[in-house]
N, C-alpha and C. Protein backbone atom coordinates (compact mmCIF):
# COMPACT_ATOMS: atom_id res chain seq x y z
N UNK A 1 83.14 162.81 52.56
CA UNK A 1 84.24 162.98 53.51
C UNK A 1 85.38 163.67 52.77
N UNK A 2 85.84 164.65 53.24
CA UNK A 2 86.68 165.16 52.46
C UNK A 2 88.37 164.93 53.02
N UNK A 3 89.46 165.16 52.08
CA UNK A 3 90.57 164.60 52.53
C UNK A 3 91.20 164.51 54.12
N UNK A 4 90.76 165.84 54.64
CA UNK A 4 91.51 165.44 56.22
C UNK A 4 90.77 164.64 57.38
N UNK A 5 89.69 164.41 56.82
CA UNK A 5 88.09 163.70 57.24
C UNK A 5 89.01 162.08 56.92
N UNK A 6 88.96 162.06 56.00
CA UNK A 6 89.62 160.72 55.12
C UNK A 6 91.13 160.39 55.95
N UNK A 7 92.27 161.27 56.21
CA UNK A 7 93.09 160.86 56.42
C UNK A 7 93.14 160.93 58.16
N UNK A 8 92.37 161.27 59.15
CA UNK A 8 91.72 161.37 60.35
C UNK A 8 91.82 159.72 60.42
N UNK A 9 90.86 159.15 59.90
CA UNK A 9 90.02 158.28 59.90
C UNK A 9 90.87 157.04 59.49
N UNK A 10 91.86 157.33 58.61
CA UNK A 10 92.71 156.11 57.75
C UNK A 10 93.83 155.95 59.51
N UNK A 11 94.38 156.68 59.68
CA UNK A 11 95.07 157.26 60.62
C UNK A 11 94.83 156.55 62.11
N UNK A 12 93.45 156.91 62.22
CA UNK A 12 92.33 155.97 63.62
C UNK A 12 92.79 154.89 63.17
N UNK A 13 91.87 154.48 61.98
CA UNK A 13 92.33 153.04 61.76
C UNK A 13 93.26 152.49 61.98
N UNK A 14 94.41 152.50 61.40
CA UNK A 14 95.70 152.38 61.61
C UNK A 14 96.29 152.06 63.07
N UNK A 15 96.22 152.83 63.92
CA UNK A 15 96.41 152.99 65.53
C UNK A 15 95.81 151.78 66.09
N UNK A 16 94.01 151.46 65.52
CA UNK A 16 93.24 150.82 66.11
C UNK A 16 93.86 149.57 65.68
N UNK A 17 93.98 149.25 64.13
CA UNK A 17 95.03 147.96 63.76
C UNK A 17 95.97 147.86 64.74
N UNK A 18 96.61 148.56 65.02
CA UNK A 18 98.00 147.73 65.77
C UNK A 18 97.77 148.01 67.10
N UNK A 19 96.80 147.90 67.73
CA UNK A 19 96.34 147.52 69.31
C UNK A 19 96.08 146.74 68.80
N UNK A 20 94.90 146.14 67.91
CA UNK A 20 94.33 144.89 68.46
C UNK A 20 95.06 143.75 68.18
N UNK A 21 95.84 144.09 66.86
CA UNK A 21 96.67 143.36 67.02
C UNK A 21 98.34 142.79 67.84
N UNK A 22 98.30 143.58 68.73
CA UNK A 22 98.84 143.89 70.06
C UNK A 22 98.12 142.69 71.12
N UNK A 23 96.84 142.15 71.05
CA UNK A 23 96.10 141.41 71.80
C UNK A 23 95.87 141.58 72.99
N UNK A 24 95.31 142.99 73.51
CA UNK A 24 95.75 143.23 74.80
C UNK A 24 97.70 143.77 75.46
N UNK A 25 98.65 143.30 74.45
CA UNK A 25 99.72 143.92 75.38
C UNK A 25 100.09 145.32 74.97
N UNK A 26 100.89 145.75 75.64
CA UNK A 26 101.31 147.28 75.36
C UNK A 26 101.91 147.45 74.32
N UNK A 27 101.67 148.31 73.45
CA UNK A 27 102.42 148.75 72.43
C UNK A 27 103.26 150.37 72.86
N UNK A 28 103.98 150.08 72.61
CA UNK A 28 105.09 150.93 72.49
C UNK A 28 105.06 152.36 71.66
N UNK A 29 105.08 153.48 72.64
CA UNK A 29 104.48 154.86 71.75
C UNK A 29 105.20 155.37 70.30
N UNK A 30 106.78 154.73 70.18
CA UNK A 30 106.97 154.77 69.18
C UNK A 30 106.41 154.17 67.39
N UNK A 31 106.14 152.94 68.08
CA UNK A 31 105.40 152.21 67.24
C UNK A 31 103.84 152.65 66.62
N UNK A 32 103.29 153.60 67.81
CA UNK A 32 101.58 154.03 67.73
C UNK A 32 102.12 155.71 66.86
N UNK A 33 103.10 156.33 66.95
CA UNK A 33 103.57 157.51 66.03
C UNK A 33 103.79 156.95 65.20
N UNK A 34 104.07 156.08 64.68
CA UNK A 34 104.51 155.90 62.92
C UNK A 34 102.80 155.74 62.42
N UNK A 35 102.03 155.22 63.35
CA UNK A 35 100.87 155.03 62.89
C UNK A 35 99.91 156.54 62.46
N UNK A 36 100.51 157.89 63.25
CA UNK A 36 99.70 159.00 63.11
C UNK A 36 100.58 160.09 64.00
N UNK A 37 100.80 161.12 63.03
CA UNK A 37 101.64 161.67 63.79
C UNK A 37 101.14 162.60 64.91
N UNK A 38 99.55 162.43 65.11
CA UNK A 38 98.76 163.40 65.89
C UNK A 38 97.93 162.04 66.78
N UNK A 39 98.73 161.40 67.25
CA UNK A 39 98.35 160.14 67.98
C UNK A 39 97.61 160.24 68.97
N UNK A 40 97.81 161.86 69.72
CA UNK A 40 96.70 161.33 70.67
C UNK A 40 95.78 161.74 70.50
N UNK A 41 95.42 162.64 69.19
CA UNK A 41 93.80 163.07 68.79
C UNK A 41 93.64 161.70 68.28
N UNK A 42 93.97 160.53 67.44
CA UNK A 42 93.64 159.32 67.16
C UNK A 42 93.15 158.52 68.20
N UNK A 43 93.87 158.25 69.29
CA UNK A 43 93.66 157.83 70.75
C UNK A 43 92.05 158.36 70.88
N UNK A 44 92.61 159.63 71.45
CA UNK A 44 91.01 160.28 71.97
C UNK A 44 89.80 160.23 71.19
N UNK A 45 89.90 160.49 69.84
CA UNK A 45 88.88 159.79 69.12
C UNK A 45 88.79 158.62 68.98
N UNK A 46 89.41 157.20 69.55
CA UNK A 46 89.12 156.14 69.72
C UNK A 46 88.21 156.08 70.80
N UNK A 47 88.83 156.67 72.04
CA UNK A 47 88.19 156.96 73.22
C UNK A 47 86.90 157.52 73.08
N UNK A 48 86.72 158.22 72.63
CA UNK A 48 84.90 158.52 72.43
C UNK A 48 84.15 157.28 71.50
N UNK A 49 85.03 156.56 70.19
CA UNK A 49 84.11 155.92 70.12
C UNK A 49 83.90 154.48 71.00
N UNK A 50 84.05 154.88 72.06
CA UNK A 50 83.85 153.95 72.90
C UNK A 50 84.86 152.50 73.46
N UNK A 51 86.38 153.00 72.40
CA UNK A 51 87.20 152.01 73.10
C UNK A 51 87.51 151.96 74.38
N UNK A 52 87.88 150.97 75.05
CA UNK A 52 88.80 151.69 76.36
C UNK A 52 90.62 151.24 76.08
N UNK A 53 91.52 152.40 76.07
CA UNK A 53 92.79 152.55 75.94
C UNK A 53 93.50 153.14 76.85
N UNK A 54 94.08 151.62 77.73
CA UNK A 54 95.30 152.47 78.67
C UNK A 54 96.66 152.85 78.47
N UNK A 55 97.27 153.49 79.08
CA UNK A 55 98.18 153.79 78.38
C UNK A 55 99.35 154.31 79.84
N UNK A 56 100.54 153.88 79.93
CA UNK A 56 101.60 154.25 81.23
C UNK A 56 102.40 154.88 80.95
N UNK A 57 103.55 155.48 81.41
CA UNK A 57 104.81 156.05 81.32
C UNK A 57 106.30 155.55 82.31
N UNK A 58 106.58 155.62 81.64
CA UNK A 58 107.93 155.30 83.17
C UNK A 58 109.35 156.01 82.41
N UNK A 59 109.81 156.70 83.55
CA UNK A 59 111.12 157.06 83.02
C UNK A 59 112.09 156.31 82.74
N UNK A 60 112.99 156.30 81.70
CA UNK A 60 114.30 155.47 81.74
C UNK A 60 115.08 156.09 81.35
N UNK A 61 116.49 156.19 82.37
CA UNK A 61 117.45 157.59 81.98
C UNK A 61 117.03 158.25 81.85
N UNK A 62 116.13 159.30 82.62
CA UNK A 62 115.87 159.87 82.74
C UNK A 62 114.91 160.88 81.34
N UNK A 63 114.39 160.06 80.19
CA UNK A 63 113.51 160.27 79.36
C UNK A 63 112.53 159.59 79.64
N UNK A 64 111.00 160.08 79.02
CA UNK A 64 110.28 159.31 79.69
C UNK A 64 109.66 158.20 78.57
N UNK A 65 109.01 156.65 78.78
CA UNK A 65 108.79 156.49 77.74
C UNK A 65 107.03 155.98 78.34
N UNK A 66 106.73 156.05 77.06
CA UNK A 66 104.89 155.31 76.80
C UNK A 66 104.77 154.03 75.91
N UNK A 67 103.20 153.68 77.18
CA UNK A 67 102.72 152.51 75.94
C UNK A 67 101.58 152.84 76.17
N UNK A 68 100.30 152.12 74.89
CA UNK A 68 99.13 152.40 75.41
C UNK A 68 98.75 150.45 74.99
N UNK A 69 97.36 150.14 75.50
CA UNK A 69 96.80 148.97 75.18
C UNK A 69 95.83 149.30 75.46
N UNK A 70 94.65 148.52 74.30
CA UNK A 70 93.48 148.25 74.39
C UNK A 70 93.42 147.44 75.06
N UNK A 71 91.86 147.51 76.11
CA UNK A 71 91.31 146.65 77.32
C UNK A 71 90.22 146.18 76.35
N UNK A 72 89.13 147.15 75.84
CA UNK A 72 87.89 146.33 75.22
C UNK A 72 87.38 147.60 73.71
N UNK A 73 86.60 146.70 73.62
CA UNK A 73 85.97 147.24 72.49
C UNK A 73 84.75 148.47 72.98
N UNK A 74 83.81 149.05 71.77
CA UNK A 74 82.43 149.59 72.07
C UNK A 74 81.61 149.06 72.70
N UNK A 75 80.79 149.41 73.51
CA UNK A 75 79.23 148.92 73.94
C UNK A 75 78.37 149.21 73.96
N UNK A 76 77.13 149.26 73.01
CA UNK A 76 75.66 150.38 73.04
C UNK A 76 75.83 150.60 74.65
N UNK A 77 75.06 151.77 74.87
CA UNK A 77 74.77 152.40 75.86
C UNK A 77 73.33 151.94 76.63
N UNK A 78 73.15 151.69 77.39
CA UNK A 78 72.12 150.74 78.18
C UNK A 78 70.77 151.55 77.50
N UNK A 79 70.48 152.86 77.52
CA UNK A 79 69.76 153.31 76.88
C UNK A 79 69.28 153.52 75.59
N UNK A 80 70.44 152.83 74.70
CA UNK A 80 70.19 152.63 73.22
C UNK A 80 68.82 151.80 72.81
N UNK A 81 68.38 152.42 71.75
CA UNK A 81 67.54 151.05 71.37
C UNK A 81 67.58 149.73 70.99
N UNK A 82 69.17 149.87 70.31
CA UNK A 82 69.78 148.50 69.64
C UNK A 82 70.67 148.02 71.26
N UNK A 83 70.66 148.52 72.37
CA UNK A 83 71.07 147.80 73.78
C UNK A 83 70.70 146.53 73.52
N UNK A 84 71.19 145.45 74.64
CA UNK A 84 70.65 144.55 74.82
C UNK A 84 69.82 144.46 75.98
N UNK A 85 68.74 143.79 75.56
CA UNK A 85 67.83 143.77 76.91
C UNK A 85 68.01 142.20 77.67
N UNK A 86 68.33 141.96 77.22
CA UNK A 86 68.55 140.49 77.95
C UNK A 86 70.02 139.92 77.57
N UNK A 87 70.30 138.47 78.00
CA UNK A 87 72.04 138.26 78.05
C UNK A 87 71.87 136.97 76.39
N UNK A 88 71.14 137.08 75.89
CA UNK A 88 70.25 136.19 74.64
C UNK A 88 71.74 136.25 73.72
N UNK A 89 71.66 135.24 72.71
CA UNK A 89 72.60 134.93 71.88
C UNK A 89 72.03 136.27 70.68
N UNK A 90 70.93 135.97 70.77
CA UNK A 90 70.05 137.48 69.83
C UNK A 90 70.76 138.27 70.04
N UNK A 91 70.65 139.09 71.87
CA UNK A 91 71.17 140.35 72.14
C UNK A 91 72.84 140.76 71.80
N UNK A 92 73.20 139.75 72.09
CA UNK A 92 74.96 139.92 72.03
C UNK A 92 74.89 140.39 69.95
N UNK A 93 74.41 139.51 69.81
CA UNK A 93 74.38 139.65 67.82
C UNK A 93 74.17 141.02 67.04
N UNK A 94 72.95 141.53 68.15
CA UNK A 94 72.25 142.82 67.87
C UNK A 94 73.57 143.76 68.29
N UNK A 95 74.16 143.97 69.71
CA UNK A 95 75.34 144.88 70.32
C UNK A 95 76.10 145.11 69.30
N UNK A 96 76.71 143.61 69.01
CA UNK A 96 77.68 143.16 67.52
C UNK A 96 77.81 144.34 66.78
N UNK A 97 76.02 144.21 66.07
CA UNK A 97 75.70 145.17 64.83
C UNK A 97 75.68 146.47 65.29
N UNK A 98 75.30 146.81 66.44
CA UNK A 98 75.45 148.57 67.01
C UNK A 98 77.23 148.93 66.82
N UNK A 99 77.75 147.79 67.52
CA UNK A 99 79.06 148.44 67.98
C UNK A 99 79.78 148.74 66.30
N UNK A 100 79.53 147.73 65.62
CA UNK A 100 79.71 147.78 63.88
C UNK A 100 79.85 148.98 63.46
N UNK A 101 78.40 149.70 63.84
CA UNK A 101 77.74 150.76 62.84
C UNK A 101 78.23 152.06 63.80
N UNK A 102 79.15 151.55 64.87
CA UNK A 102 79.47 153.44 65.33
C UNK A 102 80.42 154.28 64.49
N UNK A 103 81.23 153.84 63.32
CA UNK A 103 82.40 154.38 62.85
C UNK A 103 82.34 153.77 61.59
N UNK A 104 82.16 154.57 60.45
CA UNK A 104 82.60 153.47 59.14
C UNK A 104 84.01 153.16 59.01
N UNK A 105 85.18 153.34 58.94
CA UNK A 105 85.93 152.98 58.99
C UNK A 105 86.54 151.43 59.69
N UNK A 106 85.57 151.40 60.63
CA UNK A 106 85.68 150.82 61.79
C UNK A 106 85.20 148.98 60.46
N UNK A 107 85.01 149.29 59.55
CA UNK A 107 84.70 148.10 58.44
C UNK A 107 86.02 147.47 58.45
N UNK A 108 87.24 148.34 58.19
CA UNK A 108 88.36 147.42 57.59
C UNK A 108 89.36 147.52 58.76
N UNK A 109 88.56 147.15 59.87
CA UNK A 109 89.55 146.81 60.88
C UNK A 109 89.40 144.72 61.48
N UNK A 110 90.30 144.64 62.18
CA UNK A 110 90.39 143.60 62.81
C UNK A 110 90.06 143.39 63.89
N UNK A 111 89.03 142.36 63.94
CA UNK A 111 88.27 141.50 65.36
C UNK A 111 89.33 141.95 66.40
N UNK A 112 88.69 142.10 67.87
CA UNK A 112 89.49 142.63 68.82
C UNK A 112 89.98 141.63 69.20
N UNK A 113 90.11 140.37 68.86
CA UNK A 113 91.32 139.66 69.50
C UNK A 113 90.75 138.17 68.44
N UNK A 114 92.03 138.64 67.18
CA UNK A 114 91.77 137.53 66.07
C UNK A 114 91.61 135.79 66.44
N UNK A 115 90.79 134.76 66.42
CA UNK A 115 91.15 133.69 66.32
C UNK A 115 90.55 133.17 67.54
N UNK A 116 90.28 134.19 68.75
CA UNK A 116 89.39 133.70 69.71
C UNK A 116 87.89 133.47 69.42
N UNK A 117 87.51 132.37 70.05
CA UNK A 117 85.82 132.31 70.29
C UNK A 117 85.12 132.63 71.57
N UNK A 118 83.98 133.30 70.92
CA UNK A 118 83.24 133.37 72.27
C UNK A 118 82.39 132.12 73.03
């Protein structure tokens, strides 16, 4: 991986840290720019790897402002091989390990919502 590969990726990370640790609420677009100053190629490459990230606007005084929040994580694709075929404590374990292995980076991030159990 070479440096802008590397700093892409540190960058994702980063963004992806402070949604989840956000827990679902909106974070504030100022807060998601300190994280990357090309935030919404970070975004959108979250978005392909399969997060889902909403994100609103509303004017105030007439500037406008943003937030975005994570709703959920990755999900193999029903057609994957590592899918789950059934609703099995197995299958969920196996998804686990797919959704794991879509992004290396995706190693030194934080559980999508720390401290909960399933």
């Amino acid at each position: 991986m070479n440096g802008a590969d590397s700093s892409r990726a540190t960058q994702r990370g980063r963004v992806l840290n402070l949604l989840i640790a956000a827990r679902g609420a909106w974070v504030p677009l100022p807060e998601i720019a300190a994280c990357a100053a090309q935030y919404n190629a970070r975004v959108l490459e979250l978005r392909r790897l399969g997060f889902r990230i909403e994100n609103r606007t509303k004017k105030v005084d007439g500037a406008r402002h943003s937030w975005f929040r994570l709703i959920s994580g990755p999900t193999p694709a029903a057609d994957s091989p590592t899918a789950p075929r059934t609703h099995s404590a197995d299958s969920q374990i196996g998804a686990a390990a797919h959704t794991h292995s879509i992004s290396q980076e995706l190693d030194d991030t934080l559980p999508l919502f720390p401290g909960e159990r399933s």
